[in-house]
Protein backbone atom coordinates (compact mmCIF):
# COMPACT_ATOMS: atom_id res chain seq x y z
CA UNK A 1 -32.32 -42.32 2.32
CA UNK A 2 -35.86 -43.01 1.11
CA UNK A 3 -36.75 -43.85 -2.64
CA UNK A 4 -38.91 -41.95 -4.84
CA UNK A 5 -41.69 -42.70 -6.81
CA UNK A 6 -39.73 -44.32 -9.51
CA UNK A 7 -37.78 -46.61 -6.66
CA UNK A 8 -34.51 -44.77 -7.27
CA UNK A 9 -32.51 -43.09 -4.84
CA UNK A 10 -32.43 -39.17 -5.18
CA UNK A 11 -28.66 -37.49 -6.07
CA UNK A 12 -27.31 -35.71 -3.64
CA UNK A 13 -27.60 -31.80 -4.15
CA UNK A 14 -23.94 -30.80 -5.25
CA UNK A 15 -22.74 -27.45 -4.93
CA UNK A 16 -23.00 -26.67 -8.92
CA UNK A 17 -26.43 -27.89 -9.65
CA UNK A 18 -28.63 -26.14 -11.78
CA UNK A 19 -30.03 -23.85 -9.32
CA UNK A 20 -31.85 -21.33 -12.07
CA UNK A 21 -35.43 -21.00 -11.38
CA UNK A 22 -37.09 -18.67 -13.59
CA UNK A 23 -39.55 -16.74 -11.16
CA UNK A 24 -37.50 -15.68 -8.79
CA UNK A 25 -36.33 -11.50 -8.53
CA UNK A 26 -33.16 -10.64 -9.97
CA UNK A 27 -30.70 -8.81 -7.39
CA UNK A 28 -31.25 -5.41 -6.98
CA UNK A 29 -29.11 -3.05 -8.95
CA UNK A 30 -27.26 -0.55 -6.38
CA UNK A 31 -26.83 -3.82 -4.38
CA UNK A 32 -25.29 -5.77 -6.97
CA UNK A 33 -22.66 -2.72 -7.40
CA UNK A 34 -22.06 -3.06 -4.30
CA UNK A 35 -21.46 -7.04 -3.44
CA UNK A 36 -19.28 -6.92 -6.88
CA UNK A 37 -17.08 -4.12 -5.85
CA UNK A 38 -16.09 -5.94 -3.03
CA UNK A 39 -15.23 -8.87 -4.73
CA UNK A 40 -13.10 -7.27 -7.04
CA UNK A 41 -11.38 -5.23 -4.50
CA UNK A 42 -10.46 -8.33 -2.53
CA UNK A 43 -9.59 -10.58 -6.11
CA UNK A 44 -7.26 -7.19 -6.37
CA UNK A 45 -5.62 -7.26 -3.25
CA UNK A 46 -5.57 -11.52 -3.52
CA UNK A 47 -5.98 -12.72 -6.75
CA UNK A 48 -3.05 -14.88 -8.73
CA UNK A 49 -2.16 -11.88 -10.21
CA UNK A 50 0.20 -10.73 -7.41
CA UNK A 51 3.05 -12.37 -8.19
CA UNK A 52 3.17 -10.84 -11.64
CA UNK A 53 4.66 -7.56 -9.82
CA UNK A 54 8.33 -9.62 -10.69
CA UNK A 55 9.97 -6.26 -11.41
CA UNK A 56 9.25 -4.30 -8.35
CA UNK A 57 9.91 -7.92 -6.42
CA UNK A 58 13.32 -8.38 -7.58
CA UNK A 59 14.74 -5.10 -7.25
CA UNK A 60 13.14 -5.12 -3.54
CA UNK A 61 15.09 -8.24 -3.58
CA UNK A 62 18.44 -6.86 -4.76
CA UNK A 63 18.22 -4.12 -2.72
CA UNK A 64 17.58 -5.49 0.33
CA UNK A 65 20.77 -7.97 -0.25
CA UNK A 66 19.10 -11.34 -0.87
CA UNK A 67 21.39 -13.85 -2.24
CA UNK A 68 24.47 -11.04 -2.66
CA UNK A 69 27.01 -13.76 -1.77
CA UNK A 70 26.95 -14.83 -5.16
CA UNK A 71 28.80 -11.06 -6.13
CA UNK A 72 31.87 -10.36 -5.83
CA UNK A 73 32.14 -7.43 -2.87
CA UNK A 74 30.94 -4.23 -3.76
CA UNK A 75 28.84 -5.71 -6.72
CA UNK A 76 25.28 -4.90 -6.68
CA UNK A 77 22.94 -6.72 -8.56
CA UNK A 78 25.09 -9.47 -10.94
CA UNK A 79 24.27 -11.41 -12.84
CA UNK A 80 24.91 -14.46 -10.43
CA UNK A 81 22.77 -12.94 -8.13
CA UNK A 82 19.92 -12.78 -10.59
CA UNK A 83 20.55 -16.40 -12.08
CA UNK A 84 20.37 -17.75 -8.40
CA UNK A 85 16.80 -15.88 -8.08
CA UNK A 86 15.66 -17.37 -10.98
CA UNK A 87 14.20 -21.23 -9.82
CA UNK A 88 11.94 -18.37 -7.75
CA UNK A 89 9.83 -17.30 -10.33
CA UNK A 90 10.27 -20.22 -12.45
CA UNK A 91 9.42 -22.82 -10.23
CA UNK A 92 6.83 -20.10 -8.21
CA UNK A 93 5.02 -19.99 -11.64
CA UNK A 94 4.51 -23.43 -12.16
CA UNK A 95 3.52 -23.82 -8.44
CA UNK A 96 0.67 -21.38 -9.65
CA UNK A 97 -0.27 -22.90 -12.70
CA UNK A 98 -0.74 -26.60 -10.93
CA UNK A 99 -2.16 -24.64 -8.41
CA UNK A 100 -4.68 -23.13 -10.70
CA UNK A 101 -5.52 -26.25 -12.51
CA UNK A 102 -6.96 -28.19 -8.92
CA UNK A 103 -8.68 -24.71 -7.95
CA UNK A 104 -11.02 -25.45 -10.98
CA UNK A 105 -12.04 -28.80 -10.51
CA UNK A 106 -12.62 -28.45 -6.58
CA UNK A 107 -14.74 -25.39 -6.92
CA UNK A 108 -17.11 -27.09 -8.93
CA UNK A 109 -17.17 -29.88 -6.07
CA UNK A 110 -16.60 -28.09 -2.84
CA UNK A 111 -18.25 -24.27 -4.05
CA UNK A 112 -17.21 -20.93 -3.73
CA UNK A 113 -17.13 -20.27 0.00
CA UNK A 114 -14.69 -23.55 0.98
CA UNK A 115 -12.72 -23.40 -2.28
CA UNK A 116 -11.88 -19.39 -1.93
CA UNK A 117 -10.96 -19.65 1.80
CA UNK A 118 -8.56 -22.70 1.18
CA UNK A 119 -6.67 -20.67 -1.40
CA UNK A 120 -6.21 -17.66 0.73
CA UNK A 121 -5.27 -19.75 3.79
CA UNK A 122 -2.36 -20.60 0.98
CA UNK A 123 -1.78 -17.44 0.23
CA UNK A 124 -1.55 -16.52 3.69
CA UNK A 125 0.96 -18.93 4.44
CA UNK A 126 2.91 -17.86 1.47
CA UNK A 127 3.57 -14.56 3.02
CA UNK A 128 4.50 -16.24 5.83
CA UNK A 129 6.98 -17.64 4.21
CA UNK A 130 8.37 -15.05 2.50
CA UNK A 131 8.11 -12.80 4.83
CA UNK A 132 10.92 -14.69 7.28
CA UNK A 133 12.99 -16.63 4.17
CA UNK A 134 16.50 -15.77 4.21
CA UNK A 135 19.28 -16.20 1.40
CA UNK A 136 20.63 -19.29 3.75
CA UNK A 137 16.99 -20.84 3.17
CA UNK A 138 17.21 -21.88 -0.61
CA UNK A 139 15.58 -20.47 -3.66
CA UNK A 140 14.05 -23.53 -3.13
CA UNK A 141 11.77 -22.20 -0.13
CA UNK A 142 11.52 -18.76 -1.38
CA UNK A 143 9.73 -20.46 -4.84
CA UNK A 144 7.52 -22.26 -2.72
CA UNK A 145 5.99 -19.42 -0.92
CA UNK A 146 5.96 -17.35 -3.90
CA UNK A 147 3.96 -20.18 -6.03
CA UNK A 148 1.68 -21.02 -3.23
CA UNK A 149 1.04 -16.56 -3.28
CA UNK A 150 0.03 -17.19 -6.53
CA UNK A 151 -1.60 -20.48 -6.69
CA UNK A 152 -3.68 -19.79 -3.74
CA UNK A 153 -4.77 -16.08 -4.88
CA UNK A 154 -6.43 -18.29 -7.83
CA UNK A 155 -8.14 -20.25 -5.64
CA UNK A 156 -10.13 -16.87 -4.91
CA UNK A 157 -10.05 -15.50 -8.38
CA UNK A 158 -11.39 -18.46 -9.77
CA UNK A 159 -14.31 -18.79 -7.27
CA UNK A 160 -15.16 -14.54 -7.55
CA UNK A 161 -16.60 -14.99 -11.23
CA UNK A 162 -20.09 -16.20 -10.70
CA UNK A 163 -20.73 -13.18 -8.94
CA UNK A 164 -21.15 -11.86 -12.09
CA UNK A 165 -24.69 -13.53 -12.42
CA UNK A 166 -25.61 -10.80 -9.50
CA UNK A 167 -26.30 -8.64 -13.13
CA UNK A 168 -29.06 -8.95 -15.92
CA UNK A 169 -25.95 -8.54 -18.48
CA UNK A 170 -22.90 -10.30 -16.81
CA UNK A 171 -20.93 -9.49 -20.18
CA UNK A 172 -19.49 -6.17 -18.27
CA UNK A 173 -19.07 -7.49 -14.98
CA UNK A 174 -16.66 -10.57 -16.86
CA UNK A 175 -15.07 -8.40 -18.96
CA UNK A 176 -13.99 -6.52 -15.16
CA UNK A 177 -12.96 -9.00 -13.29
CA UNK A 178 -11.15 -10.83 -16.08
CA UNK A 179 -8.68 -7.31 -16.11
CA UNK A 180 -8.58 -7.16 -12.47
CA UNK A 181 -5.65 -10.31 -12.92
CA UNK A 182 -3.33 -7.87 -14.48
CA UNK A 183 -4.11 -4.70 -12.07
CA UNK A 184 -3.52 -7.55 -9.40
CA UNK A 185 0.50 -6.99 -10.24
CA UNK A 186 0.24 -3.86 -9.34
CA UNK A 187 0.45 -4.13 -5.32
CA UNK A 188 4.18 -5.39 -5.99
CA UNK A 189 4.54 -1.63 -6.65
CA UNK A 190 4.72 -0.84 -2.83
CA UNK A 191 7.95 -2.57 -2.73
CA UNK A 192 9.32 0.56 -4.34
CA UNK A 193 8.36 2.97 -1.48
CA UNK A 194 11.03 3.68 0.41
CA UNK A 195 11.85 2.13 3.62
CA UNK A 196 9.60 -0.84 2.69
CA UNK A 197 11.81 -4.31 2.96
CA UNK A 198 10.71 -7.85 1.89
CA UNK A 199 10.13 -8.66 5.49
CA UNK A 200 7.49 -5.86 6.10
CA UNK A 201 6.09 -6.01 3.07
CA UNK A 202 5.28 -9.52 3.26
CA UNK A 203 3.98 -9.08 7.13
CA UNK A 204 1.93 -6.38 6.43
CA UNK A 205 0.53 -8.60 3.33
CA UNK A 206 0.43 -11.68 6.02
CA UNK A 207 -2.46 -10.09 8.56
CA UNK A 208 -4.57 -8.63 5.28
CA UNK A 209 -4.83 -11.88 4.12
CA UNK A 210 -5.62 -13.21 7.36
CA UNK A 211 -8.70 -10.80 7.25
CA UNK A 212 -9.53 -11.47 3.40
CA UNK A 213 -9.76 -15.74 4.99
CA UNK A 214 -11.96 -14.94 7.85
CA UNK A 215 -13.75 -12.61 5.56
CA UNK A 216 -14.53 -14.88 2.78
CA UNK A 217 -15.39 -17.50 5.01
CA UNK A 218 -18.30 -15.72 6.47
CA UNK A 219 -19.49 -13.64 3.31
CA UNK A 220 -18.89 -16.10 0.29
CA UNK A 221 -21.72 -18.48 -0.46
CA UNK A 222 -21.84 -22.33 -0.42
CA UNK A 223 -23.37 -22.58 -3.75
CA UNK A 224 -22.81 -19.87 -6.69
CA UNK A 225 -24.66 -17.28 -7.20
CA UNK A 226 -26.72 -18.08 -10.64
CA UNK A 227 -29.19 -16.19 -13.01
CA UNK A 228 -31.94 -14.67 -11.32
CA UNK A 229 -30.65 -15.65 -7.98
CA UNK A 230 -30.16 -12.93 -4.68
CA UNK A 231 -26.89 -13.16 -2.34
CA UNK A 232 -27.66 -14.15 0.58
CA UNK A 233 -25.46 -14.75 3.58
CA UNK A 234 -25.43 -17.73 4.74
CA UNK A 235 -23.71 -20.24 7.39
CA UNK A 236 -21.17 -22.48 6.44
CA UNK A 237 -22.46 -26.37 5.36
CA UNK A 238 -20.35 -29.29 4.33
CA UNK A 239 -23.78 -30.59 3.04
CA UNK A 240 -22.91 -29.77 -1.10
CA UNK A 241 -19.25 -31.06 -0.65
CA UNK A 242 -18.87 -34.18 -2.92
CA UNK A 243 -15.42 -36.06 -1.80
CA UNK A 244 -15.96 -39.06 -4.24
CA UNK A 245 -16.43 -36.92 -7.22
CA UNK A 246 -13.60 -34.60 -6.13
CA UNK A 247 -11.13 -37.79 -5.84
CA UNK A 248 -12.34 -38.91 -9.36
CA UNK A 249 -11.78 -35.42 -11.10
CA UNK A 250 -8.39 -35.33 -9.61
CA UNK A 251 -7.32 -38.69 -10.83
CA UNK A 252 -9.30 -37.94 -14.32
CA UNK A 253 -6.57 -38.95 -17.54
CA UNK A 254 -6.90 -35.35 -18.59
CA UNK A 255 -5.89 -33.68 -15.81
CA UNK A 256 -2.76 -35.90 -15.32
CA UNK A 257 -1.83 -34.62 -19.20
CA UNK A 258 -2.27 -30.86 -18.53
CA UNK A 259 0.34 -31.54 -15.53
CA UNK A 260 2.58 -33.36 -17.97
CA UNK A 261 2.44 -30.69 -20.49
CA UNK A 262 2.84 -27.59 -18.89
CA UNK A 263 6.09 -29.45 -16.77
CA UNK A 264 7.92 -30.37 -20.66
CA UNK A 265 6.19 -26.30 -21.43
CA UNK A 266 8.50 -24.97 -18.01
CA UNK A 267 11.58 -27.03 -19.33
CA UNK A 268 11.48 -25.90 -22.83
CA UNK A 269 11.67 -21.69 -21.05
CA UNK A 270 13.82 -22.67 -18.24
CA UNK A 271 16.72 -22.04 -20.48
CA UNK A 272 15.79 -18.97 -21.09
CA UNK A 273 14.85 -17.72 -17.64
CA UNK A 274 17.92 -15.99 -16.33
CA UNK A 275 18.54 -13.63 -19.51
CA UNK A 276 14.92 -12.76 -19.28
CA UNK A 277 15.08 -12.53 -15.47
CA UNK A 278 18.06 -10.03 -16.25
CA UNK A 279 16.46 -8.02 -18.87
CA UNK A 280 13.17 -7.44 -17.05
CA UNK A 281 14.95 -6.37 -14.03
CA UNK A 282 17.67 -4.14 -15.81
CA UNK A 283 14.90 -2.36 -17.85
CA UNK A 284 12.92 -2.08 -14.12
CA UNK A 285 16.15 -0.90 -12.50
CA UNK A 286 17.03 1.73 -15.33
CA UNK A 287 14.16 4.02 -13.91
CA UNK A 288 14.78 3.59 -10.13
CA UNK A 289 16.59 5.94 -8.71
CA UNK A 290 19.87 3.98 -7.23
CA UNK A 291 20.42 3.97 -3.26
CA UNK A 292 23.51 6.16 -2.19
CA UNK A 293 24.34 5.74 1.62
């Protein structure tokens, strides 16, 4: 690497230098609606937020006889049932939220493009998961594809939001995307059509996100998108990865503290869990018509 004028060695471009340059033409308008819509439809269909559809998941889950061994015979939905679902959404949760916390610091050294299609590789594999688990498996594996669901949808979610710098006024655009979490939940609420089983739900879910990989990993920029900047597609580069600053943010004291904190935070509610479990799922089932066959 040659020296400059100064007889120092230039940094190496990372992907989250300051890239805003003043002169250059802001993105067109209609074409900015457009790019952004997309992104928020796939953050919809793929973002964390999934895997806040609990209600419509655990019914599916009663209903289609998941860990019924626990009941006595005839019993649908006890409470034993319930309390052995529980390390599923406890455990899945924290999966997300360590999940979540990594997503952050490697977007900043891998970019958008890499760091989005790793989490919905994740994702994808989480379906996988689910979608063949059995009661014989474990909670145990069923929380580990339903964390890595969630975890992984981050990974996306986290690395949509500087498309928001496609507008003059990316106050609206924020304000959007930061809702779309919640509305995320909502594609749980398929599990309530009838016919629909954990198995094909979860298959169907496994070859979208399949398409949502291979289609972020063509469409999604290596650097962010930053004021005054156009979208551009681009090909794929490993030239703005960092590995040495990745390794150190990963290792940083901080980091290493948040982990510590939000495991004593998951302790403190796991005692909790299975009345809330039960409560969320009785109020669900009270306005679902019961099965009759």
């Amino acid at each position: 690497m040659l020296e400059d004028k100064d007889g120092e060695y230039p940094k190496q471009p990372r992907a989250y230098d300051d890239l805003d340059s003043p002169g250059m033409p802001r993105e067109d308008p209609c074409r900015a609606t457009v790019i952004f819509s997309l992104v928020c439809l796939a953050s919809i269909l793929a973002s964390g937020g999934l895997i806040i559809g609990v209600g419509p998941f655990i019914y599916r889950m009663v209903e289609d006889g998941y860990f019924s061994d626990r009941c006595d015979e005839g019993d649908d939905g006890c409470a034993a049932q319930y309390d052995a679902m529980t390390p599923i959404f406890d455990g899945g949760f924290q999966i997300m939220t360590w999940l979540s916390c990594v997503a952050g610091i490697l977007l900043r050294a891998w970019g958008p493009r890499i760091n989005a299609t790793l989490g919905l590789a994740l994702l994808t594999a989480g379906c996988r998961l689910i979608a063949t688990a059995t009661t014989e498996d474990g909670a145990g594996w069923w929380m580990f594809g339903y964390g890595i669901i969630g975890g992984g949808g981050n990974f996306l979610y986290i690395s949509s939001f500087h498309f928001v710098y496609l507008f003059a006024n990316p106050g609206v655009p924020i304000g959007i995307l930061g809702g779309i979490f919640s509305v995320s939940g909502m594609m749980f609420m398929f599990l309530n059509i009838p016919g629909v089983t954990i198995s094909s739900f979860f298959t169907g879910y496994f070859y979208l996100a399949l398409i949502l990989t291979v289609l972020v990993a063509i469409f999604f920029p290596d650097r962010p998108i930053r004021p005054r900047h156009i979208y551009k597609v681009t090909r794929p580069t490993l030239k703005y990865v960092d590995f040495t600053s990745t390794c150190k943010s990963l290792c940083r004291g901080d980091v290493l503290a948040a982990v510590k904190e939000s495991r004593s935070n998951t302790r403190e509610m796991s005692a909790k869990s299975p009345r809330n479990i039960r409560e969320i799922s009785e109020k669900f089932l009270r306005n679902i018509p019961r099965r009759t066959d």
